[in-house]
Protein backbone atom coordinates (compact mmCIF):
# COMPACT_ATOMS: atom_id res chain seq x y z
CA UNK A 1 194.04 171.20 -165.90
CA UNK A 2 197.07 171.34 -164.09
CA UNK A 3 199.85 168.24 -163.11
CA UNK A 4 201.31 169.50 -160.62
CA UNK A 5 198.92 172.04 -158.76
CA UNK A 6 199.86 173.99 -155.07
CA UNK A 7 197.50 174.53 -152.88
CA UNK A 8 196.56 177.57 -150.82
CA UNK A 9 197.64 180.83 -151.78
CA UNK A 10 200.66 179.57 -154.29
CA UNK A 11 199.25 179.31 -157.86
CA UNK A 12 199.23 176.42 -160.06
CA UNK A 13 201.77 175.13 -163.00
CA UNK A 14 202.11 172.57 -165.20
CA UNK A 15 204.64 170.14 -165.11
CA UNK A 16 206.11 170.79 -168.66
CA UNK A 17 206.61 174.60 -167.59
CA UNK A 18 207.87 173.22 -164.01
CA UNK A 19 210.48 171.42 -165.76
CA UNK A 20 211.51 171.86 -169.03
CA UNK A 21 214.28 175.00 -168.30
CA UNK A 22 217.60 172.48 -168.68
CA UNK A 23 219.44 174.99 -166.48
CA UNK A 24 217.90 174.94 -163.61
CA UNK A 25 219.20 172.63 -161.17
CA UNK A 26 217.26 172.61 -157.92
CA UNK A 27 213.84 173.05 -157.02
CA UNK A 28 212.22 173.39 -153.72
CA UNK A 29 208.74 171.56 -153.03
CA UNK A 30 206.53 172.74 -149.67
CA UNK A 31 203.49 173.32 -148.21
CA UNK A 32 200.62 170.96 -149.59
CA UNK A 33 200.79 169.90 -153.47
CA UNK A 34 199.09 167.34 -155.70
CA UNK A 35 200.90 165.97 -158.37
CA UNK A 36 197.85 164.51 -160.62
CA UNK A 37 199.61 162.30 -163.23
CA UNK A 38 203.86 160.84 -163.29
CA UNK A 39 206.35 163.86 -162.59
CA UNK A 40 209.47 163.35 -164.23
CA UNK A 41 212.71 164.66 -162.63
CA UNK A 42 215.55 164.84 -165.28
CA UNK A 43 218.95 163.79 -165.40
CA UNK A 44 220.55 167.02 -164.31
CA UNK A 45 217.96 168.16 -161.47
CA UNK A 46 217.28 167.96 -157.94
CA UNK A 47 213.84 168.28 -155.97
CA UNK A 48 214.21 168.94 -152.26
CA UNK A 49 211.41 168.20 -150.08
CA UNK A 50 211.17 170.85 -146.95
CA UNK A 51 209.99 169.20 -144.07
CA UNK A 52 206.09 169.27 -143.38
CA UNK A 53 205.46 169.04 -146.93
CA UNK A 54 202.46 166.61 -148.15
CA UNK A 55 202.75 165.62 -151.40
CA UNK A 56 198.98 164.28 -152.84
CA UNK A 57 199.23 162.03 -155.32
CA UNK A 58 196.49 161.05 -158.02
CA UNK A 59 195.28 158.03 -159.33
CA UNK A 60 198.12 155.77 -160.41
CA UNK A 61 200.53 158.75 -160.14
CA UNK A 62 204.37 159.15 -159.38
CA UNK A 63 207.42 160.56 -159.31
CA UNK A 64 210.18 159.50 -161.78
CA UNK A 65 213.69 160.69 -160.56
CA UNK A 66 216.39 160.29 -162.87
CA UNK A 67 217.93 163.05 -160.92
CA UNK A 68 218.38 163.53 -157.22
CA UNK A 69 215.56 164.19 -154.52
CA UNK A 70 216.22 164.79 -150.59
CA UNK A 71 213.35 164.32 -148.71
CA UNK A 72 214.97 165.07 -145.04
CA UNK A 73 211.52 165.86 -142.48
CA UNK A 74 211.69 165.76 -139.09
CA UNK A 75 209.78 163.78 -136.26
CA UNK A 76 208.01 167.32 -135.57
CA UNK A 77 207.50 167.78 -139.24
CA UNK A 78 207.69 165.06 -141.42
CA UNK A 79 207.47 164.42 -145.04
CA UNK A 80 204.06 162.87 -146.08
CA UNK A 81 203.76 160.98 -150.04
CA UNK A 82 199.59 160.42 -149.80
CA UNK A 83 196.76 159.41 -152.12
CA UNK A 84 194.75 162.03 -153.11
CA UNK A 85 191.42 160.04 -153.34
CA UNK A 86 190.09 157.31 -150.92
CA UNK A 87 190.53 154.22 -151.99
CA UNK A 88 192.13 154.58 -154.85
CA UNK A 89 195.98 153.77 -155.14
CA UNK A 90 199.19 156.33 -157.04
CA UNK A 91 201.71 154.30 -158.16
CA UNK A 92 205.20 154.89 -156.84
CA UNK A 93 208.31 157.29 -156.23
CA UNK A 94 211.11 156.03 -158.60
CA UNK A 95 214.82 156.52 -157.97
CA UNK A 96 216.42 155.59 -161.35
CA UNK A 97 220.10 157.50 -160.93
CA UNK A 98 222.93 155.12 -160.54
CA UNK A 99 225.25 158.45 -159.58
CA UNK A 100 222.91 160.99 -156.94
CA UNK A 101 222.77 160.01 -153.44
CA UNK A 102 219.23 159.85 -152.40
CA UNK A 103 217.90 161.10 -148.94
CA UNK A 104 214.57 160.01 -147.28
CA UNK A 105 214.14 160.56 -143.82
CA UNK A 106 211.10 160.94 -141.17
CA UNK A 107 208.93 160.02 -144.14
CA UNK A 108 205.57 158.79 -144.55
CA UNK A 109 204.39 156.93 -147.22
CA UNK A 110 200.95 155.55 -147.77
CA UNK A 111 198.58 154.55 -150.01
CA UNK A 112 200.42 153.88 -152.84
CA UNK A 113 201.60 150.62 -154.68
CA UNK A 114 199.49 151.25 -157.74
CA UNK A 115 201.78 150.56 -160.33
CA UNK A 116 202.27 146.46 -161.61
CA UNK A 117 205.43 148.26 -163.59
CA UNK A 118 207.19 148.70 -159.92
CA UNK A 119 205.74 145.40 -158.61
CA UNK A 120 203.44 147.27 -156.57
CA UNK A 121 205.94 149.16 -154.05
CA UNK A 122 205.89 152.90 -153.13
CA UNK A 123 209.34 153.24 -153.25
CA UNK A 124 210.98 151.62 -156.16
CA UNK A 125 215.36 151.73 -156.06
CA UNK A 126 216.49 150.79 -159.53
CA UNK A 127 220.12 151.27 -159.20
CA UNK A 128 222.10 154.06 -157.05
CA UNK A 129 222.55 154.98 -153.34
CA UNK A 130 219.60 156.00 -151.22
CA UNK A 131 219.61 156.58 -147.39
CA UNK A 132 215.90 155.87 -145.75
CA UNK A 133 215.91 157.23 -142.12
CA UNK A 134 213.09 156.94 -139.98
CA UNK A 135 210.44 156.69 -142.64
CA UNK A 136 207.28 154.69 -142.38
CA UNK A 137 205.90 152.82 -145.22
CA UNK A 138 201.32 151.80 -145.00
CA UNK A 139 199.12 150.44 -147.00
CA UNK A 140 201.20 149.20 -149.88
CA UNK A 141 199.48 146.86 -152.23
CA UNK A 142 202.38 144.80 -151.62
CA UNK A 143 205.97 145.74 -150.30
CA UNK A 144 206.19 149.03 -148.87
CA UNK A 145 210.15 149.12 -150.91
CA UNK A 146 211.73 147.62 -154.00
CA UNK A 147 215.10 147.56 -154.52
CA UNK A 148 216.86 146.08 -157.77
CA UNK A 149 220.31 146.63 -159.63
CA UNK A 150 221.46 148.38 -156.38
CA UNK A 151 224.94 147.18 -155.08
CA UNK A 152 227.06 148.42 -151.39
């Protein structure tokens, strides 16, 4: 069973091999993948999001950035965070860095809002600087965005 799995042609991996090497820095996510369970994004790593990319998230599941994401789509292609089974919620992207500038733009996020730990948003801001351009935020058990302990 894998955490993270691609779909299509690219093969699957699980998220402790994904993530574990402490000296790699950046990683690249496209094309269609399901991340079944919480992916954790360390301290001193960055996950950038091509544009078209849909990112299928499981029951309850998230991602938990302590690092730096960019998620920069376009109107053309944008950037989709989905459940991956009807009617059932994932929980929520969490930006936890108080020093990476986070990017999120032509975004859509829907579906989520799972998680009573995030008060129910998708996209949960504890702290740091994140730019949100253009994105669109749907069927959210509650609000769509959380922010807390942010300041400018």
């Amino acid at each position: 069973m894998c955490l993270i799995c691609l779909f299509g042609d690219l093969s699957l991996q699980a998220q402790d091999e994904w993530i574990t090497d402490p000296n790699t820095v950046t990683y690249r996510l496209s094309g269609r993948i399901l991340v079944k369970s919480n992916l954790v994004i360390r301290e001193n790593q960055q996950v950038i999001i091509e544009p078209g990319t849909t990112i299928f998230l499981g029951p309850f599941g998230g991602i938990d950035i302590h690092g730096q994401i960019t998620a920069l789509g376009s109107p053309e292609q944008p950037i989709e965070f989905v459940r991956h089974e009807d009617g059932i919620r994932w929980g929520a992207v969490v930006l936890r860095s108080s020093e990476a500038s986070n990017q999120f733009s032509h975004c859509l996020f829907s579906g989520g809002g799972g998680s009573i730990n995030y008060n129910y948003a998708m996209l949960f801001i504890d702290g740091g600087t994140v730019l949100v351009n253009g994105c669109v935020f749907k069927d959210s058990k509650r609000s769509g965005v959380r922010v807390q302990n942010s300041v400018g």
